[in-house]
N, C-alpha and C. Protein backbone atom coordinates (compact mmCIF):
# COMPACT_ATOMS: atom_id res chain seq x y z
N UNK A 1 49.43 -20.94 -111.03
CA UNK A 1 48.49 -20.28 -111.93
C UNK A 1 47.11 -20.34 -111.30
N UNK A 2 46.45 -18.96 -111.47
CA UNK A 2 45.34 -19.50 -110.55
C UNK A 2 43.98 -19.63 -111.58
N UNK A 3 42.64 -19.57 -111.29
CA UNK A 3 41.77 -19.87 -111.74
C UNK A 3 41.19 -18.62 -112.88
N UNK A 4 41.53 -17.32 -112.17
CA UNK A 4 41.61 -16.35 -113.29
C UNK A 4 42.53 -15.91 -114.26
N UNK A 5 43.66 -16.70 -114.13
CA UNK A 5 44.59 -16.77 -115.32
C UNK A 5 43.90 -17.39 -116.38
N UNK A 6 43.93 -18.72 -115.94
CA UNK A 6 43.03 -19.36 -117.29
C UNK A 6 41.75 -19.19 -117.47
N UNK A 7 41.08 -18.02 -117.22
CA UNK A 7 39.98 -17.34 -117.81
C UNK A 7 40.12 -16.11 -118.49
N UNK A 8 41.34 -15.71 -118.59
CA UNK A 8 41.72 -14.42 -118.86
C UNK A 8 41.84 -14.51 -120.20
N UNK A 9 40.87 -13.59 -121.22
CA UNK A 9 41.31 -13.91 -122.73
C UNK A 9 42.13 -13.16 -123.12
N UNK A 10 43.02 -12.25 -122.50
CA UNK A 10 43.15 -10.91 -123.08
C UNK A 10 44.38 -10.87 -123.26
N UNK A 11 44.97 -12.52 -123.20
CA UNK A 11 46.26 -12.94 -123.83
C UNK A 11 46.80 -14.30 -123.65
N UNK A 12 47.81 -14.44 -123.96
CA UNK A 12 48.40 -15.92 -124.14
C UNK A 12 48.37 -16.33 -123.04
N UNK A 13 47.74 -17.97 -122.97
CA UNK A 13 48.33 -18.37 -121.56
C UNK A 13 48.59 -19.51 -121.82
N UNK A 14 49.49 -19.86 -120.75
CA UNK A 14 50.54 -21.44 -120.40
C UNK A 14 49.44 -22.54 -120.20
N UNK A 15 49.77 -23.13 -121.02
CA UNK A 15 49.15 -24.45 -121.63
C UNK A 15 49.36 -25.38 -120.05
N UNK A 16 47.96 -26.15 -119.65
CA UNK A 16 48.09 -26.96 -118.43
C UNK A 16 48.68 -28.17 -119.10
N UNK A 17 48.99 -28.70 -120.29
CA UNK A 17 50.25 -30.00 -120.70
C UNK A 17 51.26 -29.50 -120.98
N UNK A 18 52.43 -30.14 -120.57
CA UNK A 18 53.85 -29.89 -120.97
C UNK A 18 54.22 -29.83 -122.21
N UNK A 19 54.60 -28.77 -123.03
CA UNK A 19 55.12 -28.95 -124.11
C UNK A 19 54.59 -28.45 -125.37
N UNK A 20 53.67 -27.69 -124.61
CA UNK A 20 52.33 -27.12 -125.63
C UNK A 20 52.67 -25.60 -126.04
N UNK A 21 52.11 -25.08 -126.99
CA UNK A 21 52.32 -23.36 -126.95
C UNK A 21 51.76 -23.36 -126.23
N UNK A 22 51.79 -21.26 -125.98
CA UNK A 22 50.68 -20.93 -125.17
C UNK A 22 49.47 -20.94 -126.24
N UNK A 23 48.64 -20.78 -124.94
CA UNK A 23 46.73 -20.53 -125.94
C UNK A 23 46.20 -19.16 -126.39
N UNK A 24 45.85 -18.55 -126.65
CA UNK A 24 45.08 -17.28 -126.71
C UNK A 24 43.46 -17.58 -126.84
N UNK A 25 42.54 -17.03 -126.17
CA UNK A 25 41.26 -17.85 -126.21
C UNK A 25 40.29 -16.21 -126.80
N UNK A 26 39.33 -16.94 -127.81
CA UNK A 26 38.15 -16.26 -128.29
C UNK A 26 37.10 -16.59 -128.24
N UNK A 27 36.00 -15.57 -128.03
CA UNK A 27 34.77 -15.62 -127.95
C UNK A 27 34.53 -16.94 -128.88
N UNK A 28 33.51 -18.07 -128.87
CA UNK A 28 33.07 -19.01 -129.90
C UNK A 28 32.35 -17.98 -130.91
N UNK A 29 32.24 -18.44 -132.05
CA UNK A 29 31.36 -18.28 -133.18
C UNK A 29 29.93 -18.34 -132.81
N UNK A 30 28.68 -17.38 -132.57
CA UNK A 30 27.82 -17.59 -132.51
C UNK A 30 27.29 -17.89 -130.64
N UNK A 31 28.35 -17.81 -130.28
CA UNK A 31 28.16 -17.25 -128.51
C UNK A 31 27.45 -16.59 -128.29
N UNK A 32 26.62 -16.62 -127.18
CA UNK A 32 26.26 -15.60 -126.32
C UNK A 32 26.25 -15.12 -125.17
N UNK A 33 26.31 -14.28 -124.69
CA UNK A 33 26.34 -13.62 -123.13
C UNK A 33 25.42 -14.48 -122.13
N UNK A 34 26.15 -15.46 -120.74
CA UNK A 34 24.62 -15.92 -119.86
C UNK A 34 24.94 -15.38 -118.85
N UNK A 35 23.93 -15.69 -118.11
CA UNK A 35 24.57 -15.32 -116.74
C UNK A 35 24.74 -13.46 -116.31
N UNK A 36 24.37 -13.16 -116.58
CA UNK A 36 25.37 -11.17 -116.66
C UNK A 36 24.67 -11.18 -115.50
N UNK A 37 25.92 -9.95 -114.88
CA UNK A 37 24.92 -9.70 -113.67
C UNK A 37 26.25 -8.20 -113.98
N UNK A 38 25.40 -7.60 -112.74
CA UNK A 38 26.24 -5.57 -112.94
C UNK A 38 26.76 -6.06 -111.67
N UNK A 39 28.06 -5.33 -111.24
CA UNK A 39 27.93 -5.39 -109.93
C UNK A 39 29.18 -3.45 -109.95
N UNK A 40 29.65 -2.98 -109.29
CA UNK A 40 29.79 -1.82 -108.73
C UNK A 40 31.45 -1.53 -109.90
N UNK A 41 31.80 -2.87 -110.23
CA UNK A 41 32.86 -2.27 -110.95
C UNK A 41 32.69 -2.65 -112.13
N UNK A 42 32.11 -3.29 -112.89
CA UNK A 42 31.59 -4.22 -114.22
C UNK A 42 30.39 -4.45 -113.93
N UNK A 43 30.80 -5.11 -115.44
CA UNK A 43 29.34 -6.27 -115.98
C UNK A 43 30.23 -7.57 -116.14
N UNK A 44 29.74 -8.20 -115.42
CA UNK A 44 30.41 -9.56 -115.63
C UNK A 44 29.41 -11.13 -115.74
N UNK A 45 29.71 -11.80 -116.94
CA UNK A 45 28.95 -12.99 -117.34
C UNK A 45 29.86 -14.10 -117.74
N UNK A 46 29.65 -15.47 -118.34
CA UNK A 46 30.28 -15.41 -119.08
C UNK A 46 30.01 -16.18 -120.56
N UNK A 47 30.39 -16.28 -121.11
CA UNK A 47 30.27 -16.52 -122.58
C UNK A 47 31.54 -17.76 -123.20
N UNK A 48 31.13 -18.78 -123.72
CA UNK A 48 31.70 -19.91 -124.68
C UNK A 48 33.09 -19.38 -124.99
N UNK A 49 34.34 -19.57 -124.98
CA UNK A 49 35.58 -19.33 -125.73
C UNK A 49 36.09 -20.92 -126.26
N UNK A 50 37.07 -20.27 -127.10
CA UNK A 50 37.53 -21.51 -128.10
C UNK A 50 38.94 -21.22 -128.42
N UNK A 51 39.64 -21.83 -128.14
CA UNK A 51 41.22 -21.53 -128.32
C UNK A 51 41.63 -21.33 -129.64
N UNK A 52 42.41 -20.11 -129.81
CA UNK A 52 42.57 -20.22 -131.01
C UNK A 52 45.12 -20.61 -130.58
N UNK A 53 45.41 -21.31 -131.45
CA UNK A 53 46.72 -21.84 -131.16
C UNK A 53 47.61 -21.03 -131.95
N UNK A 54 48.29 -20.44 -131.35
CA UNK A 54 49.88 -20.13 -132.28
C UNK A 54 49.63 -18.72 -132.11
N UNK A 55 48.25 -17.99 -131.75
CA UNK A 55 48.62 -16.34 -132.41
C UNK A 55 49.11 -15.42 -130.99
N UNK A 56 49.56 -14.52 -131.25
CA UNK A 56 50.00 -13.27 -130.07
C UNK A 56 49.06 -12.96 -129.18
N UNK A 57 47.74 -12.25 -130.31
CA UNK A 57 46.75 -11.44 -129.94
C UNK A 57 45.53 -12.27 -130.11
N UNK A 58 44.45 -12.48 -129.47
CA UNK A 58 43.44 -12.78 -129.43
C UNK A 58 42.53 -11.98 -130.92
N UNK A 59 41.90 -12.62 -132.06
CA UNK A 59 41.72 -11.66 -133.30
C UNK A 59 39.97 -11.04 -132.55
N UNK A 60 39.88 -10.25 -133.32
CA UNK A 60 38.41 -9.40 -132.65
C UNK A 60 37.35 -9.72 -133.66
N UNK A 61 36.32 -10.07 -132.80
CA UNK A 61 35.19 -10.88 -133.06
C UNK A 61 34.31 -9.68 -134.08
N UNK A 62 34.21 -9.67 -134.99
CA UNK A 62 33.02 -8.51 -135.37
C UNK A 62 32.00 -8.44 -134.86
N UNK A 63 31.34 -6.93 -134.55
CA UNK A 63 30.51 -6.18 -133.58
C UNK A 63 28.87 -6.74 -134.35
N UNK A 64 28.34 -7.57 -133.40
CA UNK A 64 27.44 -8.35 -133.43
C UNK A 64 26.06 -7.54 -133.28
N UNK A 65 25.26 -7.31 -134.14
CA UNK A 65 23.95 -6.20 -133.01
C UNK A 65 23.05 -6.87 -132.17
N UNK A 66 22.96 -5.71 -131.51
CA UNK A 66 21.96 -6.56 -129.81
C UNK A 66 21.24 -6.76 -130.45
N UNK A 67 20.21 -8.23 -130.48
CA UNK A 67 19.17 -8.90 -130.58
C UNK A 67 17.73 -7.45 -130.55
N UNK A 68 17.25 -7.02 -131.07
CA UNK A 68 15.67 -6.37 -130.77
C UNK A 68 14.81 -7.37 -130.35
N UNK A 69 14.30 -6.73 -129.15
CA UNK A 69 12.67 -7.13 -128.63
C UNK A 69 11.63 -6.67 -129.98
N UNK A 70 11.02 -8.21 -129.90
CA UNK A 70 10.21 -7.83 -130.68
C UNK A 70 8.91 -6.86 -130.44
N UNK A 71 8.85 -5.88 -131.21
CA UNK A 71 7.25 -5.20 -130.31
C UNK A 71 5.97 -5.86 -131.16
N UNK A 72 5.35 -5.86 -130.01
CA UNK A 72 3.90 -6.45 -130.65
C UNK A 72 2.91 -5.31 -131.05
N UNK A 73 2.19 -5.51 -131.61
CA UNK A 73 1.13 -4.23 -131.55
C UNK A 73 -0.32 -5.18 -131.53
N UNK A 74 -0.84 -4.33 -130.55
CA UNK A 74 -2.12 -4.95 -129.94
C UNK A 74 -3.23 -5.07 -131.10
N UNK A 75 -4.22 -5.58 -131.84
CA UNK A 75 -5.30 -5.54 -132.05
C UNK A 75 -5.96 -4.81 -131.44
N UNK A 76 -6.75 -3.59 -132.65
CA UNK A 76 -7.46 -3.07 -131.97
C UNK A 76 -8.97 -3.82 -131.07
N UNK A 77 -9.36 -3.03 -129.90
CA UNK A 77 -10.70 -3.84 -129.35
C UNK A 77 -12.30 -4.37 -130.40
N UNK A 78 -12.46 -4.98 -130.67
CA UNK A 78 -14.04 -5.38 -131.11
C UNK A 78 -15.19 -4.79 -130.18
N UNK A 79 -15.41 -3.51 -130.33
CA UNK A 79 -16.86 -2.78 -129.40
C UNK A 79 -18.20 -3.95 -129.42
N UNK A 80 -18.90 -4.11 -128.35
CA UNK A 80 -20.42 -5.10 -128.45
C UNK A 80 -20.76 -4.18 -129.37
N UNK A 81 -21.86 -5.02 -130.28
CA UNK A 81 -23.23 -4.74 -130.53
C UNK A 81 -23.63 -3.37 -130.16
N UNK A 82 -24.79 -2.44 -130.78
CA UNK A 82 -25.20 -1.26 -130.42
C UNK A 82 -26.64 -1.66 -129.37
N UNK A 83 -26.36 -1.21 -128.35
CA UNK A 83 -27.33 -2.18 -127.04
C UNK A 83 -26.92 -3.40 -126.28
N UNK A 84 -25.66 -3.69 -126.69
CA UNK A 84 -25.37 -4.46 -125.87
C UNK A 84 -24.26 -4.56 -125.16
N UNK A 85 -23.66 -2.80 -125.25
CA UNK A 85 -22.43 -3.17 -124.20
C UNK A 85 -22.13 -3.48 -123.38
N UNK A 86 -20.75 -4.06 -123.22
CA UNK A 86 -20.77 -4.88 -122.00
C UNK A 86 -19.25 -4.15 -121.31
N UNK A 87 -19.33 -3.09 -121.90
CA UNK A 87 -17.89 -2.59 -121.39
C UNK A 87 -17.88 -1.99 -119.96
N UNK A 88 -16.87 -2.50 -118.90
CA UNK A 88 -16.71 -1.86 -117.63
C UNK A 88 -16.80 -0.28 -117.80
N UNK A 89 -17.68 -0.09 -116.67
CA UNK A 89 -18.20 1.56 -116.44
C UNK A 89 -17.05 1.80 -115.47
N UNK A 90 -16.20 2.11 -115.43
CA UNK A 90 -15.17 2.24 -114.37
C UNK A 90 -15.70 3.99 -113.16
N UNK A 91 -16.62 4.46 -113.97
CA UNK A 91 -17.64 5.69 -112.94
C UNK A 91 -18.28 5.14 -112.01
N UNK A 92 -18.94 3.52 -112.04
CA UNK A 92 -19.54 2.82 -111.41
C UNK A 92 -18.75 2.51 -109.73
N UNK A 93 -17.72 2.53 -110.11
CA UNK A 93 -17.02 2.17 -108.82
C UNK A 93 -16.88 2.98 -107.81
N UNK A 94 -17.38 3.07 -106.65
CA UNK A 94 -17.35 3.60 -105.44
C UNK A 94 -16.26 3.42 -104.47
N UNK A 95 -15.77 2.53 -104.19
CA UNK A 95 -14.25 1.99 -103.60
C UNK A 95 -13.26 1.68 -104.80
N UNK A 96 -12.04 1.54 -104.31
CA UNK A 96 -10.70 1.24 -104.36
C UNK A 96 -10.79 -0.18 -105.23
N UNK A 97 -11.46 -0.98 -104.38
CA UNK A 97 -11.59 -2.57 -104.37
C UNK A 97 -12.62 -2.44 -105.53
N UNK A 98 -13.48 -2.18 -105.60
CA UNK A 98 -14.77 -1.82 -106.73
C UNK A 98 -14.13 -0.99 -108.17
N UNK A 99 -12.85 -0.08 -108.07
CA UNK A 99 -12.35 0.37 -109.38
C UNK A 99 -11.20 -1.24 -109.65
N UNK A 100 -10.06 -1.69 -109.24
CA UNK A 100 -9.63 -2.47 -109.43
C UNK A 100 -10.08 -3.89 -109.79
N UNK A 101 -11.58 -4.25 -109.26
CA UNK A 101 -12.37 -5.30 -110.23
C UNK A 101 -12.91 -4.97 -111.49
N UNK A 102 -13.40 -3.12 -111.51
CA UNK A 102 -13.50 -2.70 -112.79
C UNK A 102 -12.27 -3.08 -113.97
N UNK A 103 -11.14 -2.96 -113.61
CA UNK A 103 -9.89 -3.15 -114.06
C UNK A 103 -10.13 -4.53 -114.57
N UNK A 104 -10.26 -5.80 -113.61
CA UNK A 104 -10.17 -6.85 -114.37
C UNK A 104 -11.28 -7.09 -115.10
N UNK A 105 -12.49 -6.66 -114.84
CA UNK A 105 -13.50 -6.65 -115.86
C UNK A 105 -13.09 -6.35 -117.39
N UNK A 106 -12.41 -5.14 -117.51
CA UNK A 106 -11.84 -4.11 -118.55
C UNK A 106 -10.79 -5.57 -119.35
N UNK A 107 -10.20 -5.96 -118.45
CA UNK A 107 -8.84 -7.00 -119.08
C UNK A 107 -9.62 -8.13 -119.71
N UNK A 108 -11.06 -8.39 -118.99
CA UNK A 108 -11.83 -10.16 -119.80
C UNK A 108 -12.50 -9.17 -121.20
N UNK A 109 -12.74 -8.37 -120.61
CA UNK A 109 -13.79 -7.49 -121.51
C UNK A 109 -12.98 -7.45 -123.34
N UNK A 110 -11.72 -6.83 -122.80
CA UNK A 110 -10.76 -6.81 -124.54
C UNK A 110 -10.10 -7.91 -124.56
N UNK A 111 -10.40 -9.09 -124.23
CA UNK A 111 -9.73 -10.32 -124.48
C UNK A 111 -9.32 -11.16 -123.95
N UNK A 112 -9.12 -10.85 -122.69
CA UNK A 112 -8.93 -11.15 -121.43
C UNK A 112 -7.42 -11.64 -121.81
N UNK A 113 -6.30 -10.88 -122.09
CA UNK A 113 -4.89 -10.98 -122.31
C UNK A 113 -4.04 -11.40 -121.44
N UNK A 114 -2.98 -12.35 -121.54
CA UNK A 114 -2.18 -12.48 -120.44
C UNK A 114 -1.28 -11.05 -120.15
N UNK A 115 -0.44 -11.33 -118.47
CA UNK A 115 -0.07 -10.13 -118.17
C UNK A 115 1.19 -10.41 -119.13
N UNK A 116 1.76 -11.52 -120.13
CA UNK A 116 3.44 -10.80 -120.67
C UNK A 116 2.74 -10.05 -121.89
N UNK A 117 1.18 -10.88 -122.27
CA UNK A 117 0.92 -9.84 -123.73
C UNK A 117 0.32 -8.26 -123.43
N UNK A 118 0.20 -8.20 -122.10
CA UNK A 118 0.21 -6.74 -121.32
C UNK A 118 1.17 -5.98 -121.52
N UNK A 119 2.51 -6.90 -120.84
CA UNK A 119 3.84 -6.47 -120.89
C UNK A 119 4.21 -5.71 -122.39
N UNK A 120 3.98 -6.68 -123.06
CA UNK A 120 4.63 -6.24 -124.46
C UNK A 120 4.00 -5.02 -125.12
N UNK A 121 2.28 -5.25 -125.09
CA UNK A 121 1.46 -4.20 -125.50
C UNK A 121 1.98 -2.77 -124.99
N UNK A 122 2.08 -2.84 -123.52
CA UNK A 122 2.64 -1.58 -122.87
C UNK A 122 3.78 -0.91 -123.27
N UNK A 123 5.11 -1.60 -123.95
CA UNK A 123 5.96 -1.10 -124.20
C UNK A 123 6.90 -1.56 -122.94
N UNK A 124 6.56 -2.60 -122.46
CA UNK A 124 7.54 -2.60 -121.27
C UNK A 124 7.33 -3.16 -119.72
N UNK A 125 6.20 -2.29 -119.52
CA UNK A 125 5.83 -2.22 -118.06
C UNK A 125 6.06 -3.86 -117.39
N UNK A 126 6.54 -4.10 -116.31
CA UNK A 126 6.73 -5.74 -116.16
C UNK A 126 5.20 -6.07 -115.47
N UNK A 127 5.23 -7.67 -116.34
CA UNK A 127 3.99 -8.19 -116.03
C UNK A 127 3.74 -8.15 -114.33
N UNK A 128 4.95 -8.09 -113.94
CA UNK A 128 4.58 -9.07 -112.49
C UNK A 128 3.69 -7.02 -111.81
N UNK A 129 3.89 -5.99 -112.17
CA UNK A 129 3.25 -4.59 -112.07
C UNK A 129 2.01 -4.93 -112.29
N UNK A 130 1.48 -5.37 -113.78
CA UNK A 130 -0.05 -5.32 -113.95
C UNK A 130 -0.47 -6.24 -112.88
N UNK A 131 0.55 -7.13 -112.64
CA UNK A 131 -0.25 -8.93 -111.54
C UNK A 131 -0.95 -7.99 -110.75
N UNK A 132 0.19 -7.45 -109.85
CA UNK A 132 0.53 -7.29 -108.42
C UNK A 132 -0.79 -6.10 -108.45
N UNK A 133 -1.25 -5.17 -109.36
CA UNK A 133 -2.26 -4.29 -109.13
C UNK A 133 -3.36 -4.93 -109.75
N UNK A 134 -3.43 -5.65 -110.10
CA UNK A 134 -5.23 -6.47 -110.02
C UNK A 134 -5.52 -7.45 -109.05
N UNK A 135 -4.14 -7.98 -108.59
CA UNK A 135 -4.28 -8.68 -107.29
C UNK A 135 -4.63 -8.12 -105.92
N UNK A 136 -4.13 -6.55 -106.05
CA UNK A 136 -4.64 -6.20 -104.57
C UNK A 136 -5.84 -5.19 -105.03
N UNK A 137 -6.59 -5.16 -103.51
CA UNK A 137 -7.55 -4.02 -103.87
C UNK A 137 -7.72 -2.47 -103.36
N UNK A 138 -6.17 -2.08 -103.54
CA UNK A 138 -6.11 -0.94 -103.43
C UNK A 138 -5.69 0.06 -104.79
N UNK A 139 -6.24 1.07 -104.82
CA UNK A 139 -5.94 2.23 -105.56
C UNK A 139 -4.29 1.83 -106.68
N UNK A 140 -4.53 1.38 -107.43
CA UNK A 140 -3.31 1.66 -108.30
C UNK A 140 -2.54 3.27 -108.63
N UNK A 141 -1.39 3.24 -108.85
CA UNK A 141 -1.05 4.67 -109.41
C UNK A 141 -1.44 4.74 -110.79
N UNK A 142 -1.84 5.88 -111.29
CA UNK A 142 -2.34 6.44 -111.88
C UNK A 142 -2.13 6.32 -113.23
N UNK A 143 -0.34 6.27 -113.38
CA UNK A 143 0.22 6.02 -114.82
C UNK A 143 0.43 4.58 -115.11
N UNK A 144 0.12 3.52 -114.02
CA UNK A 144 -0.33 2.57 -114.24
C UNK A 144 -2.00 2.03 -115.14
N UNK A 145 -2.80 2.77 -114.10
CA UNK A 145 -3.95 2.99 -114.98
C UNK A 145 -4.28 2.84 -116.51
N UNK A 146 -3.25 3.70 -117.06
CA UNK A 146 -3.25 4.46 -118.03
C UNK A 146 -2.48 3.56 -118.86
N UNK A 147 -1.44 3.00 -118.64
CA UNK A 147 -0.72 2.14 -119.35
C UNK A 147 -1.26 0.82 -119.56
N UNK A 148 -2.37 -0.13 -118.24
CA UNK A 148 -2.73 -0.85 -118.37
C UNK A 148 -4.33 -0.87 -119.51
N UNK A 149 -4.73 0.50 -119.36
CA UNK A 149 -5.94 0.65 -120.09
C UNK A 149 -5.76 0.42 -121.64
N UNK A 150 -4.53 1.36 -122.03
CA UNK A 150 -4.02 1.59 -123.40
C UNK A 150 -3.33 0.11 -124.04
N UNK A 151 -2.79 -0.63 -122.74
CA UNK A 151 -2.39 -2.20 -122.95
C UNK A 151 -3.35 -2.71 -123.45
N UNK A 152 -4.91 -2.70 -122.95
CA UNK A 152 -6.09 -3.55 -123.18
C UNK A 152 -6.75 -2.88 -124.66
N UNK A 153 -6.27 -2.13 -124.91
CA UNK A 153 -6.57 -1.34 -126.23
C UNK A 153 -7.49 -0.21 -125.98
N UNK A 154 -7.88 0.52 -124.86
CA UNK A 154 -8.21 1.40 -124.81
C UNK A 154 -7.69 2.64 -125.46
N UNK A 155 -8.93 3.40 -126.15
CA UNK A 155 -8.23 4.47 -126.95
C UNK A 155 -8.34 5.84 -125.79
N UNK A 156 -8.03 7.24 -126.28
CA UNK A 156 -7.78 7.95 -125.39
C UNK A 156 -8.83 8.50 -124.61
N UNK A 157 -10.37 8.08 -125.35
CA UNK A 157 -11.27 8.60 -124.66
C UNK A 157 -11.54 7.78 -123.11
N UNK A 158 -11.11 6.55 -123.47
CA UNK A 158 -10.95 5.50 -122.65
C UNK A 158 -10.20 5.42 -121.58
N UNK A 159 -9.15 6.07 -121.73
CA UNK A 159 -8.22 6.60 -120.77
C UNK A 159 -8.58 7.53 -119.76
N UNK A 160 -8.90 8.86 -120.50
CA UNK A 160 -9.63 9.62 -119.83
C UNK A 160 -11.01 9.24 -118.99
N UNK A 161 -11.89 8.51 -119.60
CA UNK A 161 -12.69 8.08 -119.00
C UNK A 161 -12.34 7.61 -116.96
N UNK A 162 -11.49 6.60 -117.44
CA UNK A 162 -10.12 6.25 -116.20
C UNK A 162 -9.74 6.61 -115.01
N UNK A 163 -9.28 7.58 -116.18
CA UNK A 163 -8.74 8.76 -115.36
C UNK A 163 -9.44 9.31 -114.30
N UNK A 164 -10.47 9.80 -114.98
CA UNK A 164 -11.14 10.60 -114.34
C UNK A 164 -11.74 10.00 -113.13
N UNK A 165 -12.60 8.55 -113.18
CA UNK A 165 -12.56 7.31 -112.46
C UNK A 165 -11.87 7.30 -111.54
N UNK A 166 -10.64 7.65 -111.52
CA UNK A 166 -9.33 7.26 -110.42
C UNK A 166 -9.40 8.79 -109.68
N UNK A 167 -9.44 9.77 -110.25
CA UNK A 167 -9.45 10.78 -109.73
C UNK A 167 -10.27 10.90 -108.90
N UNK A 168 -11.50 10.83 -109.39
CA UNK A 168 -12.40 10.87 -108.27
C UNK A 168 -12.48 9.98 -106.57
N UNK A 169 -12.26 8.45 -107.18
CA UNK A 169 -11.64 7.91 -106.07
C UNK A 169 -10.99 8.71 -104.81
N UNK A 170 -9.71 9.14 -105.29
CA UNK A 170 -8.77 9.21 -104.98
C UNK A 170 -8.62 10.62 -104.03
N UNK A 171 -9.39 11.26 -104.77
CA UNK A 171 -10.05 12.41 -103.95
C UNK A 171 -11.26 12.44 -102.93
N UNK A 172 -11.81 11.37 -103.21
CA UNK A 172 -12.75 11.06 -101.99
C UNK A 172 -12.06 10.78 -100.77
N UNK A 173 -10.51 9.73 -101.19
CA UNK A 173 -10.30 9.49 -99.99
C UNK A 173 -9.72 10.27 -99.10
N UNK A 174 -9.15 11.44 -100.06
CA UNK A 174 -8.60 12.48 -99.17
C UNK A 174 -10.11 13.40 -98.91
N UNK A 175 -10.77 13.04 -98.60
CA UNK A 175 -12.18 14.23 -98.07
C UNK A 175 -12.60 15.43 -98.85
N UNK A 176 -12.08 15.13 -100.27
CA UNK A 176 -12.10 16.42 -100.83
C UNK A 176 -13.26 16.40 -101.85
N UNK A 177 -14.36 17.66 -101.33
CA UNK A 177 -15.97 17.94 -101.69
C UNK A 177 -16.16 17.40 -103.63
N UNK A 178 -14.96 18.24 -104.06
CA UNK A 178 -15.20 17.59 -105.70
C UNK A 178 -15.60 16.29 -106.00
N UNK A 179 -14.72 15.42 -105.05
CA UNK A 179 -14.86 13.70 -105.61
C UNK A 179 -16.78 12.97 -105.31
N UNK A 180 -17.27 14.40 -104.92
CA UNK A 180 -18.94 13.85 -104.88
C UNK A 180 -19.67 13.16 -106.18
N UNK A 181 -20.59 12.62 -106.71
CA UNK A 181 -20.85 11.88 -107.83
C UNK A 181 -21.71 12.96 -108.30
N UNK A 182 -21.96 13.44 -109.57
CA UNK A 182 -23.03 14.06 -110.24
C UNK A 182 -24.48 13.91 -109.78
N UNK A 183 -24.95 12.69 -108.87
CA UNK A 183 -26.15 12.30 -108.56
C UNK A 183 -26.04 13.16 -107.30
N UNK A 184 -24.88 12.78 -106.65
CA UNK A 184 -25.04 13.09 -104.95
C UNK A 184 -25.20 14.72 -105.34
N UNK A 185 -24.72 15.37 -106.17
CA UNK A 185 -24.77 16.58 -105.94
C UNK A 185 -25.75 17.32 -106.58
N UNK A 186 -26.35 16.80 -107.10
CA UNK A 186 -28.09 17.34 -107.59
C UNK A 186 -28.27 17.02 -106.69
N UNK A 187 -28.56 16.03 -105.74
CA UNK A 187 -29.40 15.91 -104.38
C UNK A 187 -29.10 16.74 -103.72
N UNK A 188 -27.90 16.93 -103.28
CA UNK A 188 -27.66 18.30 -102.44
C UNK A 188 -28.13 19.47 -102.30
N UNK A 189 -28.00 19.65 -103.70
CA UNK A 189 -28.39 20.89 -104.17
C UNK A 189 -30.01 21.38 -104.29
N UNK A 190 -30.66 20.27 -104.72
CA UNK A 190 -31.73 20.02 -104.87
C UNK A 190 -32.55 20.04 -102.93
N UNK A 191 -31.95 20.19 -102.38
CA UNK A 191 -32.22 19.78 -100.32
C UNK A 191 -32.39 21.15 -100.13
N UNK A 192 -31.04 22.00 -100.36
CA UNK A 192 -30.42 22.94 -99.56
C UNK A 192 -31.53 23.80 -100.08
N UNK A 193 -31.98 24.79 -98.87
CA UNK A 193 -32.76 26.11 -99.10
C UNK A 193 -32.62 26.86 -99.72
C-alpha cells in the first residue's frame, strides 16, 4: 500500500491493524484548506480528515462559503486650514525622482498609511507594488499613480491633477515640446520676435 492510498478519501481503505474494517476518511468539521498551491493538472493542498468507520461512501460535507475579504473603506482626507496647505504640488516636480518623493509626501500628507492599508484601500493592488514604486526613483506607471492617489484618498480632481503631473514628466523624457511648463513657455514666447 503506498503513501497515496492512505491519503486517498474517495473511498474505503485497509486499515494499517489487523482485523479492523476498512476506513473511509472526511474532511474534519470546521477544516480548512493550507498549503494550496496550482500546479498544471490541479489544485492541490491539504486539509484535516477524520475517519469516519463502517460506511461505503465517504458522506459530503455541506458547501461551505469562501470566507470574504473584508473591504475597508478609506476615511475621507482632512484638507489644512485655508492658508495653510500643506498638500504635495505634484506640478512642482521636474524629475522622475522629484514626482515619486512628491508621492511619498502625498502618502505622510493623508496619514501617512501603511502599504497593506494601501492594499486594501486600493481594492487589491499588492502592497509590495506601492513599496517597490516609492522605493525607486523612477517614473511609476500611470494606473499605478492613480490607484495609489485614490488609495491616499485623493478625489478625482486629485487624480487628474497626477495625472497630468506624470504626463508631463513623461513626455519630457521622450523630447516632446508639450511637456514644457506654463512658465517656460511664456518665456519663450515672450523672447521670440
Amino acid at each position: 500500500m503506498s503513501a497515496t492510498d492512505l491519503l486517498d478519501p474517495s473511498g474505503p481503505q485497509r486499515s494499517l491493524r489487523p482485523g479492523r474494517k476498512p476506513t473511509v476518511y472526511r474532511p474534519a468539521p470546521g477544516a480548512h484548506p493550507r498549503h494550496i498551491r496550482r500546479e498544471a493538472d490541479g489544485i492541490y493542498g491539504w486539509v484535516r480528515i477524520e475517519p469516519v468507520e463502517g460506511s461505503e461512501s465517504p458522506p459530503v460535507a455541506p458547501a461551505r462559503p469562501a470566507p470574504s475579504t473584508p473591504v475597508l473603506t478609506r476615511p475621507h482626507t482632512i484638507h489644512d486650514l485655508e492658508g495653510y496647505d500643506q498638500r504635495p504640488d505634484p506640478m512642482l516636480a521636474t524629475t522622475p525622482a522629484e514626482f515619486v518623493q512628491k508621492m511619498r509626501e502625498f502618502r505622510a500628507w493623508s496619514g501617512d498609511w501603511s502599504f497593506r492599508d494601501l492594499e486594501a484601500f486600493s481594492g487589491g493592488t499588492p502592497s509590495s507594488t506601492f513599496h517597490a514604486a516609492l522605493a525607486n526613483d523612477q517614473l511609476p506607471k500611470l494606473s499605478l499613480v492613480g490607484k495609489f492617489i485614490t488609495a491616499c484618498g485623493g478625489d478625482e480632481a486629485e487624480v487628474q491633477r497626477w495625472t497630468t503631473a506624470w504626463r508631463r514628466l513623461r513626455m519630457a523624457a521622450e523630447g516632446d515640446d508639450r511637456a514644457e511648463t506654463t512658465e517656460e513657455a511664456v518665456q519663450r514666447l515672450t523672447t521670440e520676435p
